[in-house]
N, C-alpha and C. Protein backbone atom coordinates (compact mmCIF):
# COMPACT_ATOMS: atom_id res chain seq x y z
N UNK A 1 138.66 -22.13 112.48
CA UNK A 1 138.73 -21.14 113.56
C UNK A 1 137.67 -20.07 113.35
N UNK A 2 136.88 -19.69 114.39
CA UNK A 2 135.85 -18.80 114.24
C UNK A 2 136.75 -16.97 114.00
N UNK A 3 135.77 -16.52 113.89
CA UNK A 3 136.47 -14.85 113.15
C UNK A 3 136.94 -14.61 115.01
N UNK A 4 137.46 -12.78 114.91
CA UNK A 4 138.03 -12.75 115.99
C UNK A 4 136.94 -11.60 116.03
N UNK A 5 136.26 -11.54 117.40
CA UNK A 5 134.71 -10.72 117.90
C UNK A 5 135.55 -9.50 118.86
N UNK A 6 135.68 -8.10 118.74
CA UNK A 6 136.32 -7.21 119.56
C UNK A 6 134.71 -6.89 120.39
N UNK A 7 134.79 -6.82 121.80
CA UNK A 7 134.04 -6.02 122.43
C UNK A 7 134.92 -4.83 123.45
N UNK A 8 134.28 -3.94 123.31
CA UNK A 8 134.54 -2.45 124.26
C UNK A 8 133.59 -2.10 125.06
N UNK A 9 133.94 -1.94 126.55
CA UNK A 9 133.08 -1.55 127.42
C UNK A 9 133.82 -0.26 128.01
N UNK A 10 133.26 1.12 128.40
CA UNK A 10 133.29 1.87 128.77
C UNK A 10 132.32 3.09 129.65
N UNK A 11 132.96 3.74 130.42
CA UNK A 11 132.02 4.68 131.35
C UNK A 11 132.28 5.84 131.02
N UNK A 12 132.59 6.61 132.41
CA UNK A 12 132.90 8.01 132.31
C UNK A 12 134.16 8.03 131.29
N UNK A 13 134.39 8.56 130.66
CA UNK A 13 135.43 9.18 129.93
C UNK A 13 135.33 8.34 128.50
N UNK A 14 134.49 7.75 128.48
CA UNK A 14 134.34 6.73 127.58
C UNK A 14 134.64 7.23 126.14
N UNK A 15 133.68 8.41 125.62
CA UNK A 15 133.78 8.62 124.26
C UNK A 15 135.01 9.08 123.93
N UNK A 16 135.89 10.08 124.70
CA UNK A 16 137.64 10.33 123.66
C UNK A 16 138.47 9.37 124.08
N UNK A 17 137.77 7.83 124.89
CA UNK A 17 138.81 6.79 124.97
C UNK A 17 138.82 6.18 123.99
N UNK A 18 137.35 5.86 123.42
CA UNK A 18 137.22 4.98 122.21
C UNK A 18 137.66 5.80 121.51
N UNK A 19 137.52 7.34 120.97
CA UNK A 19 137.92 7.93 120.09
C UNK A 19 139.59 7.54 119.67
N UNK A 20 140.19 7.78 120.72
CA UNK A 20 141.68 7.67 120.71
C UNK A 20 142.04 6.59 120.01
N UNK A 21 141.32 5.45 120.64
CA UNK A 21 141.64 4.07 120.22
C UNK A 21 141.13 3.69 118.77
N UNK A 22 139.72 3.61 118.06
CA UNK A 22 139.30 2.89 117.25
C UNK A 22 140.21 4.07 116.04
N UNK A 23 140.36 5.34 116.49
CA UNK A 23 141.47 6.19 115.34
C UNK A 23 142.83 5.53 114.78
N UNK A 24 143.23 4.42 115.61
CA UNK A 24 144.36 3.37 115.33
C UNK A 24 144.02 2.81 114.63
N UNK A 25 142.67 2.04 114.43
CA UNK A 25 142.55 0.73 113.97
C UNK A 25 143.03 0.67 112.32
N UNK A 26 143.70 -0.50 111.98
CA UNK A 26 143.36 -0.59 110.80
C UNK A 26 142.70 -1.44 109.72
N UNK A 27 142.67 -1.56 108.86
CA UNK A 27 142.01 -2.49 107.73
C UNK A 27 142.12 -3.86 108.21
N UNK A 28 141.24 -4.84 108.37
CA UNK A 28 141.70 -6.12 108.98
C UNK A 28 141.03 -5.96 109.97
N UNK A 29 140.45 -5.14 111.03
CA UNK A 29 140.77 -5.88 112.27
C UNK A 29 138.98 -5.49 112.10
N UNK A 30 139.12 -6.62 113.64
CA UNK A 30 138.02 -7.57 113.49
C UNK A 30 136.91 -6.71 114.21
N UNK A 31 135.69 -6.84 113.43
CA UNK A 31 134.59 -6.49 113.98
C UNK A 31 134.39 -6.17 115.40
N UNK A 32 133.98 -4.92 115.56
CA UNK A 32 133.62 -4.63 117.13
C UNK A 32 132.02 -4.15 118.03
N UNK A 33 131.39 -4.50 119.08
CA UNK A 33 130.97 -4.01 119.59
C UNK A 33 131.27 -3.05 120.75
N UNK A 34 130.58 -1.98 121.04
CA UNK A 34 130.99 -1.60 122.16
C UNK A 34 129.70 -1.09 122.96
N UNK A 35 129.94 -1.04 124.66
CA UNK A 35 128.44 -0.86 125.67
C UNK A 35 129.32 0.62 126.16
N UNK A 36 128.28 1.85 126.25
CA UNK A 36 128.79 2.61 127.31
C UNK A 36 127.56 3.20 128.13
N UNK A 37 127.88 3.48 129.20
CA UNK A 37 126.69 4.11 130.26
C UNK A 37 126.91 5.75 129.79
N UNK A 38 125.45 5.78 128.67
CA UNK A 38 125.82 7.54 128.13
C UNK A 38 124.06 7.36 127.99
N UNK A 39 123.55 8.28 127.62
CA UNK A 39 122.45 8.88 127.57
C UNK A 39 122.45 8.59 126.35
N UNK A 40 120.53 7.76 126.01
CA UNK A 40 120.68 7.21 124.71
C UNK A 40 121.03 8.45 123.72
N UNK A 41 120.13 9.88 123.72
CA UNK A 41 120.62 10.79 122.77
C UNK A 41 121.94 10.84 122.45
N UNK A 42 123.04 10.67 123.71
CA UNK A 42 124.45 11.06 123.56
C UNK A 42 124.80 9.85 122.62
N UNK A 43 123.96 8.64 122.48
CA UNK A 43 124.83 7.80 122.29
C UNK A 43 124.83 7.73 120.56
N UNK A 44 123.80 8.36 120.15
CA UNK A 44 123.56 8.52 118.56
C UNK A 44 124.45 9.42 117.93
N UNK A 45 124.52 11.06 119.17
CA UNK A 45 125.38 11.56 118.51
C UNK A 45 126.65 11.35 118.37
N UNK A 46 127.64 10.83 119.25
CA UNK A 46 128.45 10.24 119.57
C UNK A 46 129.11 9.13 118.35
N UNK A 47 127.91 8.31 118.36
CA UNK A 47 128.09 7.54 117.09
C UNK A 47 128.50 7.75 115.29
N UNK A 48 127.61 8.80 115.49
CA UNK A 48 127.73 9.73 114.16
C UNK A 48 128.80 10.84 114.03
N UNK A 49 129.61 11.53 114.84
CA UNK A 49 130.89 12.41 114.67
C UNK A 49 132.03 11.03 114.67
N UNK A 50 132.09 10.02 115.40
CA UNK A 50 133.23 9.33 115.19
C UNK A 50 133.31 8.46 113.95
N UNK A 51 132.05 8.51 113.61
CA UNK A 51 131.87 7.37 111.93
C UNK A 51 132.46 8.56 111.18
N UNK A 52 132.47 10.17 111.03
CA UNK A 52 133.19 10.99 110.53
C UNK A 52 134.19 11.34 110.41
N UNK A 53 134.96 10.63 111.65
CA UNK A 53 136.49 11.16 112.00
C UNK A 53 137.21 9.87 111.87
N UNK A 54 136.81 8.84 111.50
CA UNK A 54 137.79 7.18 111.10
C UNK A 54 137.70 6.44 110.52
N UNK A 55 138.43 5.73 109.70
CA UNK A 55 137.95 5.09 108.78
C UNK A 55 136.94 3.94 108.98
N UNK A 56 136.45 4.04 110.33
CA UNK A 56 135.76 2.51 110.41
C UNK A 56 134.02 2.91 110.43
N UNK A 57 133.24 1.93 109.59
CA UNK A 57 132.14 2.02 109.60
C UNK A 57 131.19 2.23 110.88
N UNK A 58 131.08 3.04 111.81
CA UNK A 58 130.59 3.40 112.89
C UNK A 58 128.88 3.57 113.13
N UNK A 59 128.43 3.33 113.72
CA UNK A 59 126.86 3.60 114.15
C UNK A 59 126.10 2.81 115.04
N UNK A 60 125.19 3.50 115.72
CA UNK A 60 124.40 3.02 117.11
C UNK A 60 124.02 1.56 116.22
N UNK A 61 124.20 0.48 117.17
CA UNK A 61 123.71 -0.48 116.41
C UNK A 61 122.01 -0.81 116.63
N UNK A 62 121.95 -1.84 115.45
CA UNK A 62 120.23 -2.02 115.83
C UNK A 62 120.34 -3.71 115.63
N UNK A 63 118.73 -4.12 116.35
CA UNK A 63 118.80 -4.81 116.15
C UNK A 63 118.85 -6.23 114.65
N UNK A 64 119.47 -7.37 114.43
CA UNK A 64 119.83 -8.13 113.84
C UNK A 64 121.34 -7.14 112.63
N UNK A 65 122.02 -6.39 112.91
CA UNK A 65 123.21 -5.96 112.71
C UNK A 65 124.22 -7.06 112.94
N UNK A 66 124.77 -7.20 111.87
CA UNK A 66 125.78 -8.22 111.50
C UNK A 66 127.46 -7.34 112.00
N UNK A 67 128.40 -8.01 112.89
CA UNK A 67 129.35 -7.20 112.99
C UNK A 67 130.75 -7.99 112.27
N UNK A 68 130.85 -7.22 111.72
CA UNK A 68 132.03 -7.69 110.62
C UNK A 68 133.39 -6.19 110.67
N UNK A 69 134.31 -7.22 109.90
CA UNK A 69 135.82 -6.27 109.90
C UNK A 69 135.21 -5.20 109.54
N UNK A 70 136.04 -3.69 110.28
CA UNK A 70 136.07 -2.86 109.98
C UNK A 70 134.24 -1.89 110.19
N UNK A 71 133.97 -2.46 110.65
CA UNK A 71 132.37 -1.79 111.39
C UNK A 71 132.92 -2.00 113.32
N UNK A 72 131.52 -0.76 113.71
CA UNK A 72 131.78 -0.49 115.27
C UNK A 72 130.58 -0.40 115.33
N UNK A 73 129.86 -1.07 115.93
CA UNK A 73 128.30 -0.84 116.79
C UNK A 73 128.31 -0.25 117.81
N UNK A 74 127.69 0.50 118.40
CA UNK A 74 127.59 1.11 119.69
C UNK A 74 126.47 1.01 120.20
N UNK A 75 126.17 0.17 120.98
CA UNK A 75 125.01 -0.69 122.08
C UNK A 75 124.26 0.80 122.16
N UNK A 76 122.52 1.01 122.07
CA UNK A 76 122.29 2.43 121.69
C UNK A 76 121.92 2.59 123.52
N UNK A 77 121.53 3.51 123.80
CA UNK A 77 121.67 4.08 125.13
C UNK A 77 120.23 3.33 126.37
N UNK A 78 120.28 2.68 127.27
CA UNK A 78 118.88 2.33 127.55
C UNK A 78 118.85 1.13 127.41
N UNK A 79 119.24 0.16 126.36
CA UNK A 79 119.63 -1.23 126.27
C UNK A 79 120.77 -1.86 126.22
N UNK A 80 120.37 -3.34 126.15
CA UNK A 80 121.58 -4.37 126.73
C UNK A 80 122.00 -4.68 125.01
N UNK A 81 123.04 -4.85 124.77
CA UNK A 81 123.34 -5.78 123.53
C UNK A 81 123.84 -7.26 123.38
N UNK A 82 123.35 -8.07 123.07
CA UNK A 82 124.03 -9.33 122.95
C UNK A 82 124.40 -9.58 121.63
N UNK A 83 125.51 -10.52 121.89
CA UNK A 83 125.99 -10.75 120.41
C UNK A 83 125.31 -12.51 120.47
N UNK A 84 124.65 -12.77 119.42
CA UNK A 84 124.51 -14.22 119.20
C UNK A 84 125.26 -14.70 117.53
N UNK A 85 125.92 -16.18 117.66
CA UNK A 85 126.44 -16.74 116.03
C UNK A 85 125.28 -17.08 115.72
N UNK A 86 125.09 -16.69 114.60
CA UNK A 86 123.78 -17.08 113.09
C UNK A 86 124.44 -16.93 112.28
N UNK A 87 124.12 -18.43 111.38
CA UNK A 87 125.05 -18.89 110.18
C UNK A 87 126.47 -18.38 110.17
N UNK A 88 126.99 -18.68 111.49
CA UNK A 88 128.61 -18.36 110.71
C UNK A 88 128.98 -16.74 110.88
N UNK A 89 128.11 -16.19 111.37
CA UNK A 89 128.10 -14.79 111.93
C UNK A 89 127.68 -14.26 112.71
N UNK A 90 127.84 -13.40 113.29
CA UNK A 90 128.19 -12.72 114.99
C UNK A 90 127.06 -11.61 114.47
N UNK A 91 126.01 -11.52 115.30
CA UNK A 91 124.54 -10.65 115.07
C UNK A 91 124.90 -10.26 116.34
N UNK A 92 124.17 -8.69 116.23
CA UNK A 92 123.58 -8.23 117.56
C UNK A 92 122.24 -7.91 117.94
N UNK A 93 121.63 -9.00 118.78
CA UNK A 93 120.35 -8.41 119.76
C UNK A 93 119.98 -7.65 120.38
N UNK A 94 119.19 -6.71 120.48
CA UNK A 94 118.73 -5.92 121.82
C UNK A 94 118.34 -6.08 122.78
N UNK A 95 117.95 -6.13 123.81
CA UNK A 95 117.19 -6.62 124.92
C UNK A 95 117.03 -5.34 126.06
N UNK A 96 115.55 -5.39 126.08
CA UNK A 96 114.81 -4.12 127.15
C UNK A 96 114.88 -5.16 128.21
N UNK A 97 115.29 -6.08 128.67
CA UNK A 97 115.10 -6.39 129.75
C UNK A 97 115.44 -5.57 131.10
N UNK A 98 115.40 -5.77 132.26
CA UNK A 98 115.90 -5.14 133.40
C UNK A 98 117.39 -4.94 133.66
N UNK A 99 118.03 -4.16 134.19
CA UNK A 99 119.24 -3.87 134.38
C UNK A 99 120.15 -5.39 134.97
N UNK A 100 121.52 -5.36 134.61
CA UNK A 100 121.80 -6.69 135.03
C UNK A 100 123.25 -6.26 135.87
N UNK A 101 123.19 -6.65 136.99
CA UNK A 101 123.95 -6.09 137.96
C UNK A 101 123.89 -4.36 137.70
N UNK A 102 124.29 -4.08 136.30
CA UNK A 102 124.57 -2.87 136.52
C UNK A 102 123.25 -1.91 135.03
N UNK A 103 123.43 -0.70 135.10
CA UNK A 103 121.83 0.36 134.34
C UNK A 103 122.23 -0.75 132.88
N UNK A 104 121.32 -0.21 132.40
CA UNK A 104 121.48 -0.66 130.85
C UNK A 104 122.56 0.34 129.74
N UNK A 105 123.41 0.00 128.98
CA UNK A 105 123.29 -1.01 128.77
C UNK A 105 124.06 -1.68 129.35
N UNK A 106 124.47 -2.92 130.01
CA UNK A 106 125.32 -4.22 130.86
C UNK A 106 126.25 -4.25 129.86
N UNK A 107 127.61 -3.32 130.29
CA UNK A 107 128.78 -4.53 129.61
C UNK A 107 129.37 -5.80 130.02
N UNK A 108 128.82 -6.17 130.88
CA UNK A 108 129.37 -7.34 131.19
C UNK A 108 128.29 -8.50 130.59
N UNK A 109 126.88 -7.68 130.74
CA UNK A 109 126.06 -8.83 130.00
C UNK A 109 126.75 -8.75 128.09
N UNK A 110 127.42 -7.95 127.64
CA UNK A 110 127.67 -7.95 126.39
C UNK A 110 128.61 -8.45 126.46
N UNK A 111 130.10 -8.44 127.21
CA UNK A 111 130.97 -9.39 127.17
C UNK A 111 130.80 -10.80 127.68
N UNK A 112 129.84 -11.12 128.23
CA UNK A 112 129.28 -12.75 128.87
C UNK A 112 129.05 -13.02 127.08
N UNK A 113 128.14 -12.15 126.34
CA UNK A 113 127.33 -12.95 125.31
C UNK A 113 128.79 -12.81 124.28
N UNK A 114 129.70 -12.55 124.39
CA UNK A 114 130.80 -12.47 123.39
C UNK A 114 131.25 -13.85 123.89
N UNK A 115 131.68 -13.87 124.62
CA UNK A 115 132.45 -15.10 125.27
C UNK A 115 131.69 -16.22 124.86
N UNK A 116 130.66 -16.67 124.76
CA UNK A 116 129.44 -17.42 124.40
C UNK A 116 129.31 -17.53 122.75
N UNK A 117 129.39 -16.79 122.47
CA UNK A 117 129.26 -16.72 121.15
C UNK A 117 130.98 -17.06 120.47
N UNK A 118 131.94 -16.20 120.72
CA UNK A 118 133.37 -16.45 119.76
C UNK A 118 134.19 -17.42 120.74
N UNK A 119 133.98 -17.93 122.33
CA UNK A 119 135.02 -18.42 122.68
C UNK A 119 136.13 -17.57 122.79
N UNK A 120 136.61 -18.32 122.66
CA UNK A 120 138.86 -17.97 122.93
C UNK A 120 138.77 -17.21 121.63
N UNK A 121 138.13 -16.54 120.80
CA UNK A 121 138.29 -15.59 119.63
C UNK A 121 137.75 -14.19 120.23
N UNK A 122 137.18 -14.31 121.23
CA UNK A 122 136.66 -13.07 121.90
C UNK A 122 137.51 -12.18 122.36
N UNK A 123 137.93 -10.72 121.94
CA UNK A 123 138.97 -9.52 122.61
C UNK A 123 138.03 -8.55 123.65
N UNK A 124 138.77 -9.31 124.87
CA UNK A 124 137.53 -7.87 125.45
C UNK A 124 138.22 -6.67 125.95
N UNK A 125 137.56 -5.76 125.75
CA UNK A 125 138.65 -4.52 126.12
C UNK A 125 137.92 -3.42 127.25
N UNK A 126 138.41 -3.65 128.31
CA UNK A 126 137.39 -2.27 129.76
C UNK A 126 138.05 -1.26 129.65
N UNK A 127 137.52 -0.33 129.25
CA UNK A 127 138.11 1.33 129.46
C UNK A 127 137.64 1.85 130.96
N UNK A 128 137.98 3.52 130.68
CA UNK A 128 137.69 3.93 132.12
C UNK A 128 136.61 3.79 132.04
N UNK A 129 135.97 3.81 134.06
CA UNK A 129 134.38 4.52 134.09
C UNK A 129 134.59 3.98 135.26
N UNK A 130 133.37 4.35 136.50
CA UNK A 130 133.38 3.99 137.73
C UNK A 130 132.60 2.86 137.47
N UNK A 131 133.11 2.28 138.96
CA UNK A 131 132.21 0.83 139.05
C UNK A 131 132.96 -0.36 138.97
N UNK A 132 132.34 -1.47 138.49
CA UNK A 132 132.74 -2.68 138.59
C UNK A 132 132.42 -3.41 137.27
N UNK A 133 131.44 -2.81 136.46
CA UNK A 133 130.81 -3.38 135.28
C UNK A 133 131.46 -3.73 134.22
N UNK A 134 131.56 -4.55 133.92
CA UNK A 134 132.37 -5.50 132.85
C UNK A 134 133.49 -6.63 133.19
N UNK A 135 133.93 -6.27 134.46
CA UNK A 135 134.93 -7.19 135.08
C UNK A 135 134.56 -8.68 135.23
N UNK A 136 133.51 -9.11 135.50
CA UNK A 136 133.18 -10.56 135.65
C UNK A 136 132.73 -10.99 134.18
N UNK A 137 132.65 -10.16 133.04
CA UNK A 137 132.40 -10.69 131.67
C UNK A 137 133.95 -11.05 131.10
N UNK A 138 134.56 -9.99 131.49
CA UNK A 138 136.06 -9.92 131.10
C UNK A 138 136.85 -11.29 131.48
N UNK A 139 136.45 -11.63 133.04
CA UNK A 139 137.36 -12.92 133.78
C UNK A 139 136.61 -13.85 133.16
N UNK A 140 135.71 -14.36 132.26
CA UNK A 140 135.49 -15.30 131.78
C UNK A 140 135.81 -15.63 130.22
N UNK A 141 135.91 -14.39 129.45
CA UNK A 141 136.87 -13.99 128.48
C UNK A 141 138.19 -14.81 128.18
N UNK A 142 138.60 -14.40 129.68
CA UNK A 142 140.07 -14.87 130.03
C UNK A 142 140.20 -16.21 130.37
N UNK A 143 139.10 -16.40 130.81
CA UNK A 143 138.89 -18.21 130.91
C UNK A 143 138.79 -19.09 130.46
N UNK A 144 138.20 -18.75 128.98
CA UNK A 144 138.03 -19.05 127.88
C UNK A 144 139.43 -18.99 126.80
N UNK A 145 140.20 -18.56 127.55
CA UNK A 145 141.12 -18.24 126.11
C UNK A 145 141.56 -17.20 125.63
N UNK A 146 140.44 -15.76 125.84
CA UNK A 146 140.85 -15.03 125.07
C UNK A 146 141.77 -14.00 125.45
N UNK A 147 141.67 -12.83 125.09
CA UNK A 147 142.50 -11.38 125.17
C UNK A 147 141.64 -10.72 125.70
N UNK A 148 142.61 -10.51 126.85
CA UNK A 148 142.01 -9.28 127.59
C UNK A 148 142.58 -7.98 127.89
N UNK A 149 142.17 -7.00 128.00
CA UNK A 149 142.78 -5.79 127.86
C UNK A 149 142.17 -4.84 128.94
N UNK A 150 142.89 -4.12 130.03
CA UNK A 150 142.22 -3.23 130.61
C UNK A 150 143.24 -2.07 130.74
N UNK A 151 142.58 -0.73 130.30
CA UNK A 151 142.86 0.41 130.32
C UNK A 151 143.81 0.71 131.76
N UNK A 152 145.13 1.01 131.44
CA UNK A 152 145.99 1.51 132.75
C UNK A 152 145.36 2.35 133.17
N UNK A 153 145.80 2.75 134.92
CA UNK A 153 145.75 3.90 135.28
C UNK A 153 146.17 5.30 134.61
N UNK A 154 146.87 5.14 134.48
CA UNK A 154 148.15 6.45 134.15
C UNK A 154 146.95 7.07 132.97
N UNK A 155 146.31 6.28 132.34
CA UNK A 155 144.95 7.31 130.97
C UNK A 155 143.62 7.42 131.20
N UNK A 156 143.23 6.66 132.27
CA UNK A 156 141.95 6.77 132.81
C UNK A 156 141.17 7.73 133.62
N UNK A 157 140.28 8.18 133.06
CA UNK A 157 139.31 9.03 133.80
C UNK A 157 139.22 9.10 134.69
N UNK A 158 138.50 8.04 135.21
CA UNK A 158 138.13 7.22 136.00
C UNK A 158 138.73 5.48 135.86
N UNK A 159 139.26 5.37 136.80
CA UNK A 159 140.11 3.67 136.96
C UNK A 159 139.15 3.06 137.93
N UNK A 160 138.11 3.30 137.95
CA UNK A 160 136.86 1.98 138.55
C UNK A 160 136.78 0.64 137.93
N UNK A 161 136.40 0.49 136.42
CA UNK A 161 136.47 -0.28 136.31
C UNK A 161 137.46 -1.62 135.69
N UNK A 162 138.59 -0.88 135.43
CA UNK A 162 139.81 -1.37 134.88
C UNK A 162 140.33 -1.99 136.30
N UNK A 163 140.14 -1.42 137.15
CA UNK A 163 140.54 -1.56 138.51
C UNK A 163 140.26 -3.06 138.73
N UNK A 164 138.79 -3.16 139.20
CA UNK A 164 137.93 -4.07 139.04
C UNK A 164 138.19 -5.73 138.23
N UNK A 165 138.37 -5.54 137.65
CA UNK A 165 139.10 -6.34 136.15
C UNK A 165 140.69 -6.64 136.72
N UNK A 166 141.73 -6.07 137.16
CA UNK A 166 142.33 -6.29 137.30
C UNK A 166 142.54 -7.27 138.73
N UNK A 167 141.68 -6.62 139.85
CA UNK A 167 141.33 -7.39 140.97
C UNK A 167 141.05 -8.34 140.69
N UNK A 168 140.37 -8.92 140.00
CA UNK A 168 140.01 -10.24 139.81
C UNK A 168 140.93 -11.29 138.66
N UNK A 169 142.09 -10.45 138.70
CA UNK A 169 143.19 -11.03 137.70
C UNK A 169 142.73 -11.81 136.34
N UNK A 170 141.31 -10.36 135.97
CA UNK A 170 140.55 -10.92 134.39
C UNK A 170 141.45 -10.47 133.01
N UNK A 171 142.49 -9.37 133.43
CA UNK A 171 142.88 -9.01 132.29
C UNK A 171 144.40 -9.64 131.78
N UNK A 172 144.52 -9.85 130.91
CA UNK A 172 145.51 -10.41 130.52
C UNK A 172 146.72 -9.52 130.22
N UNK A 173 146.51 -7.92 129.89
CA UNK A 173 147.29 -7.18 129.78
C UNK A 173 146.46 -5.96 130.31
N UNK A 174 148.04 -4.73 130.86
CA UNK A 174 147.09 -3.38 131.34
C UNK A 174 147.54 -2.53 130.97
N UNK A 175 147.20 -1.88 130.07
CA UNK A 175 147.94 -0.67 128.95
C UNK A 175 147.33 0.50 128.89
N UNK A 176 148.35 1.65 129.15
CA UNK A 176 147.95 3.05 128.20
C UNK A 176 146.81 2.58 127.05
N UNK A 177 146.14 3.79 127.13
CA UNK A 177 145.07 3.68 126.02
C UNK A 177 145.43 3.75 124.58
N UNK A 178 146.76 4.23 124.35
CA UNK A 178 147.53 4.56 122.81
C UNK A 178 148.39 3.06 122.90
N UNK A 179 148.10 1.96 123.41
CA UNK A 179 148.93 0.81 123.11
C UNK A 179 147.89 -0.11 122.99
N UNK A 180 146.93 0.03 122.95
CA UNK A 180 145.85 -1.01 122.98
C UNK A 180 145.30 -1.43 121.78
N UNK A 181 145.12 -0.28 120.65
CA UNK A 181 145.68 -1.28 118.99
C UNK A 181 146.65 -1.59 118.84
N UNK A 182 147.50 -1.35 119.17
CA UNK A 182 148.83 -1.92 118.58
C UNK A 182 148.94 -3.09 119.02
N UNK A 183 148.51 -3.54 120.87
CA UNK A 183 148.73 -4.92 120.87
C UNK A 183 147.62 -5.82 120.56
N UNK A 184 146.59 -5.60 120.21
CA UNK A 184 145.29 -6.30 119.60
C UNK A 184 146.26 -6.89 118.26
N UNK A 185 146.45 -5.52 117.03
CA UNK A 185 147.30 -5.65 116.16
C UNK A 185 148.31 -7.05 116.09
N UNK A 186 149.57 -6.94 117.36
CA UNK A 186 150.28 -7.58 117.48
C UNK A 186 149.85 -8.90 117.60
N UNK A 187 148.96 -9.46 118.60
CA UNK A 187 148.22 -11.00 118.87
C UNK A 187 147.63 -11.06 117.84
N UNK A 188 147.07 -10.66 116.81
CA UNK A 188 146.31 -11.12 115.64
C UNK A 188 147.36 -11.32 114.83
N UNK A 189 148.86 -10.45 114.49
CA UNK A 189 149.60 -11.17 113.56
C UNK A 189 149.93 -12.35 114.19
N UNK A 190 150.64 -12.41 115.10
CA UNK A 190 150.99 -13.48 115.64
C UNK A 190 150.09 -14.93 115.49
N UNK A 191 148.76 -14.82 115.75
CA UNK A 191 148.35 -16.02 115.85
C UNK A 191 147.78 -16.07 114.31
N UNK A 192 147.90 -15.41 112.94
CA UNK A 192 147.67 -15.59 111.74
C UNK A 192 149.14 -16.52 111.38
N UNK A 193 150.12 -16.04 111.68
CA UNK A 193 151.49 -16.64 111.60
C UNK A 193 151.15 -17.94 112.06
N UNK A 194 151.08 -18.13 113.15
CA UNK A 194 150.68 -19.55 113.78
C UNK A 194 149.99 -20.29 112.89
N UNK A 195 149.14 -19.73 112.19
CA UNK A 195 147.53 -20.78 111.59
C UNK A 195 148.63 -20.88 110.23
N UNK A 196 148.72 -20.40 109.45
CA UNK A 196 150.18 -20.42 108.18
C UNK A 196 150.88 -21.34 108.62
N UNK A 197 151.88 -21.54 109.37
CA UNK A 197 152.98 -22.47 109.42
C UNK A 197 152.38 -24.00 110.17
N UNK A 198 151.35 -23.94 110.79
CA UNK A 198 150.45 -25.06 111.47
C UNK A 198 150.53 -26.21 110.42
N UNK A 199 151.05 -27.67 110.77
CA UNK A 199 150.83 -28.19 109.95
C UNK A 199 149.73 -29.21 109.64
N UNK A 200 149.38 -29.62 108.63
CA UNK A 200 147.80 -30.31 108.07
C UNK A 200 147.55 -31.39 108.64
């Protein structure tokens, strides 16, 4: 079974959503990227107060960055990130290319390249922000197999794009933003239990 690949896409309200959330995480859980539409400056600093405030290895990612348990890349401001497998591990690319449906960086082009890369091991998770961006990366996520997660109304900034995601019946679950480790949490024990009692 390939590792389990977390991606996070977010907009307006983006940075004290992730804040809230990756402050849950704990030891174990699986490597993450995340895309937000912020101003590349914002996106360095941004990067650097939350690698201060959690235990998880945090920083703008660069290119050929390996994402493993307990690290958070943050797609840097201005570009697209893709995740590609090399040897058995989940790298991230940059790409200056042109905007893809939506400015740079594309979360949906970063959740397309998750889905591509981990399969049904892929968690994709849409926070608030206006728009539509990430929803058609997300419904293929879900097509594939995996976990999907979109930010309820009731905590969102902005519910554009959770909205979005949900219209297109991509998310598999729609949660408060303070339940969204816990049920990542929960499907990873669960399907470790599964792989344990599976028989040979």
């Amino acid at each position: 079974m390939r590792e389990h690949l977390l991606v996070i896409g977010a907009s307006t309200g983006g940075p004290s959503c992730i804040t809230d959330i990756v402050r849950q995480f704990q030891p174990g859980f699986p490597g993450a990227v995340a895309a937000m539409h912020m101003h590349p400056a914002c996106v360095t600093s941004f990067a650097e107060q939350l690698n201060r405030s959690c235990t998880l290895d945090v920083r703008e990612a660069r290119a050929g960055d390996v994402v493993r348990s307990g690290r958070l890349l943050i797609a840097p401001g201005g570009r697209h990130a893709i995740i590609r497998r090399v040897d058995h591990q989940y790298v991230v690319l940059l790409d200056d290319g042109p905007p893809f449906r939506h400015p740079r960086p594309s979360i949906d082009k970063l959740f397309l390249s998750a889905e591509r890369a981990a399969g049904r091991s892929a968690i994709g998770v849409l926070l608030t922000g206006m728009g539509d961006d990430g929803a058609q990366g997300m419904l293929k996520i879900r097509q594939t197999g995996g976990l999907t997660i979109a930010e309820s109304q009731e905590t969102c900034t902005v519910f554009g794009m959770p909205r979005s995601a949900i219209a297109l019946e991509a998310a598999t679950d729609v949660l408060p933003r303070h339940q969204i480790a816990l049920r990542i949490s929960r499907a990873l024990a669960v399907e470790s239990a599964h792989s344990i009692t599976a028989p040979f």
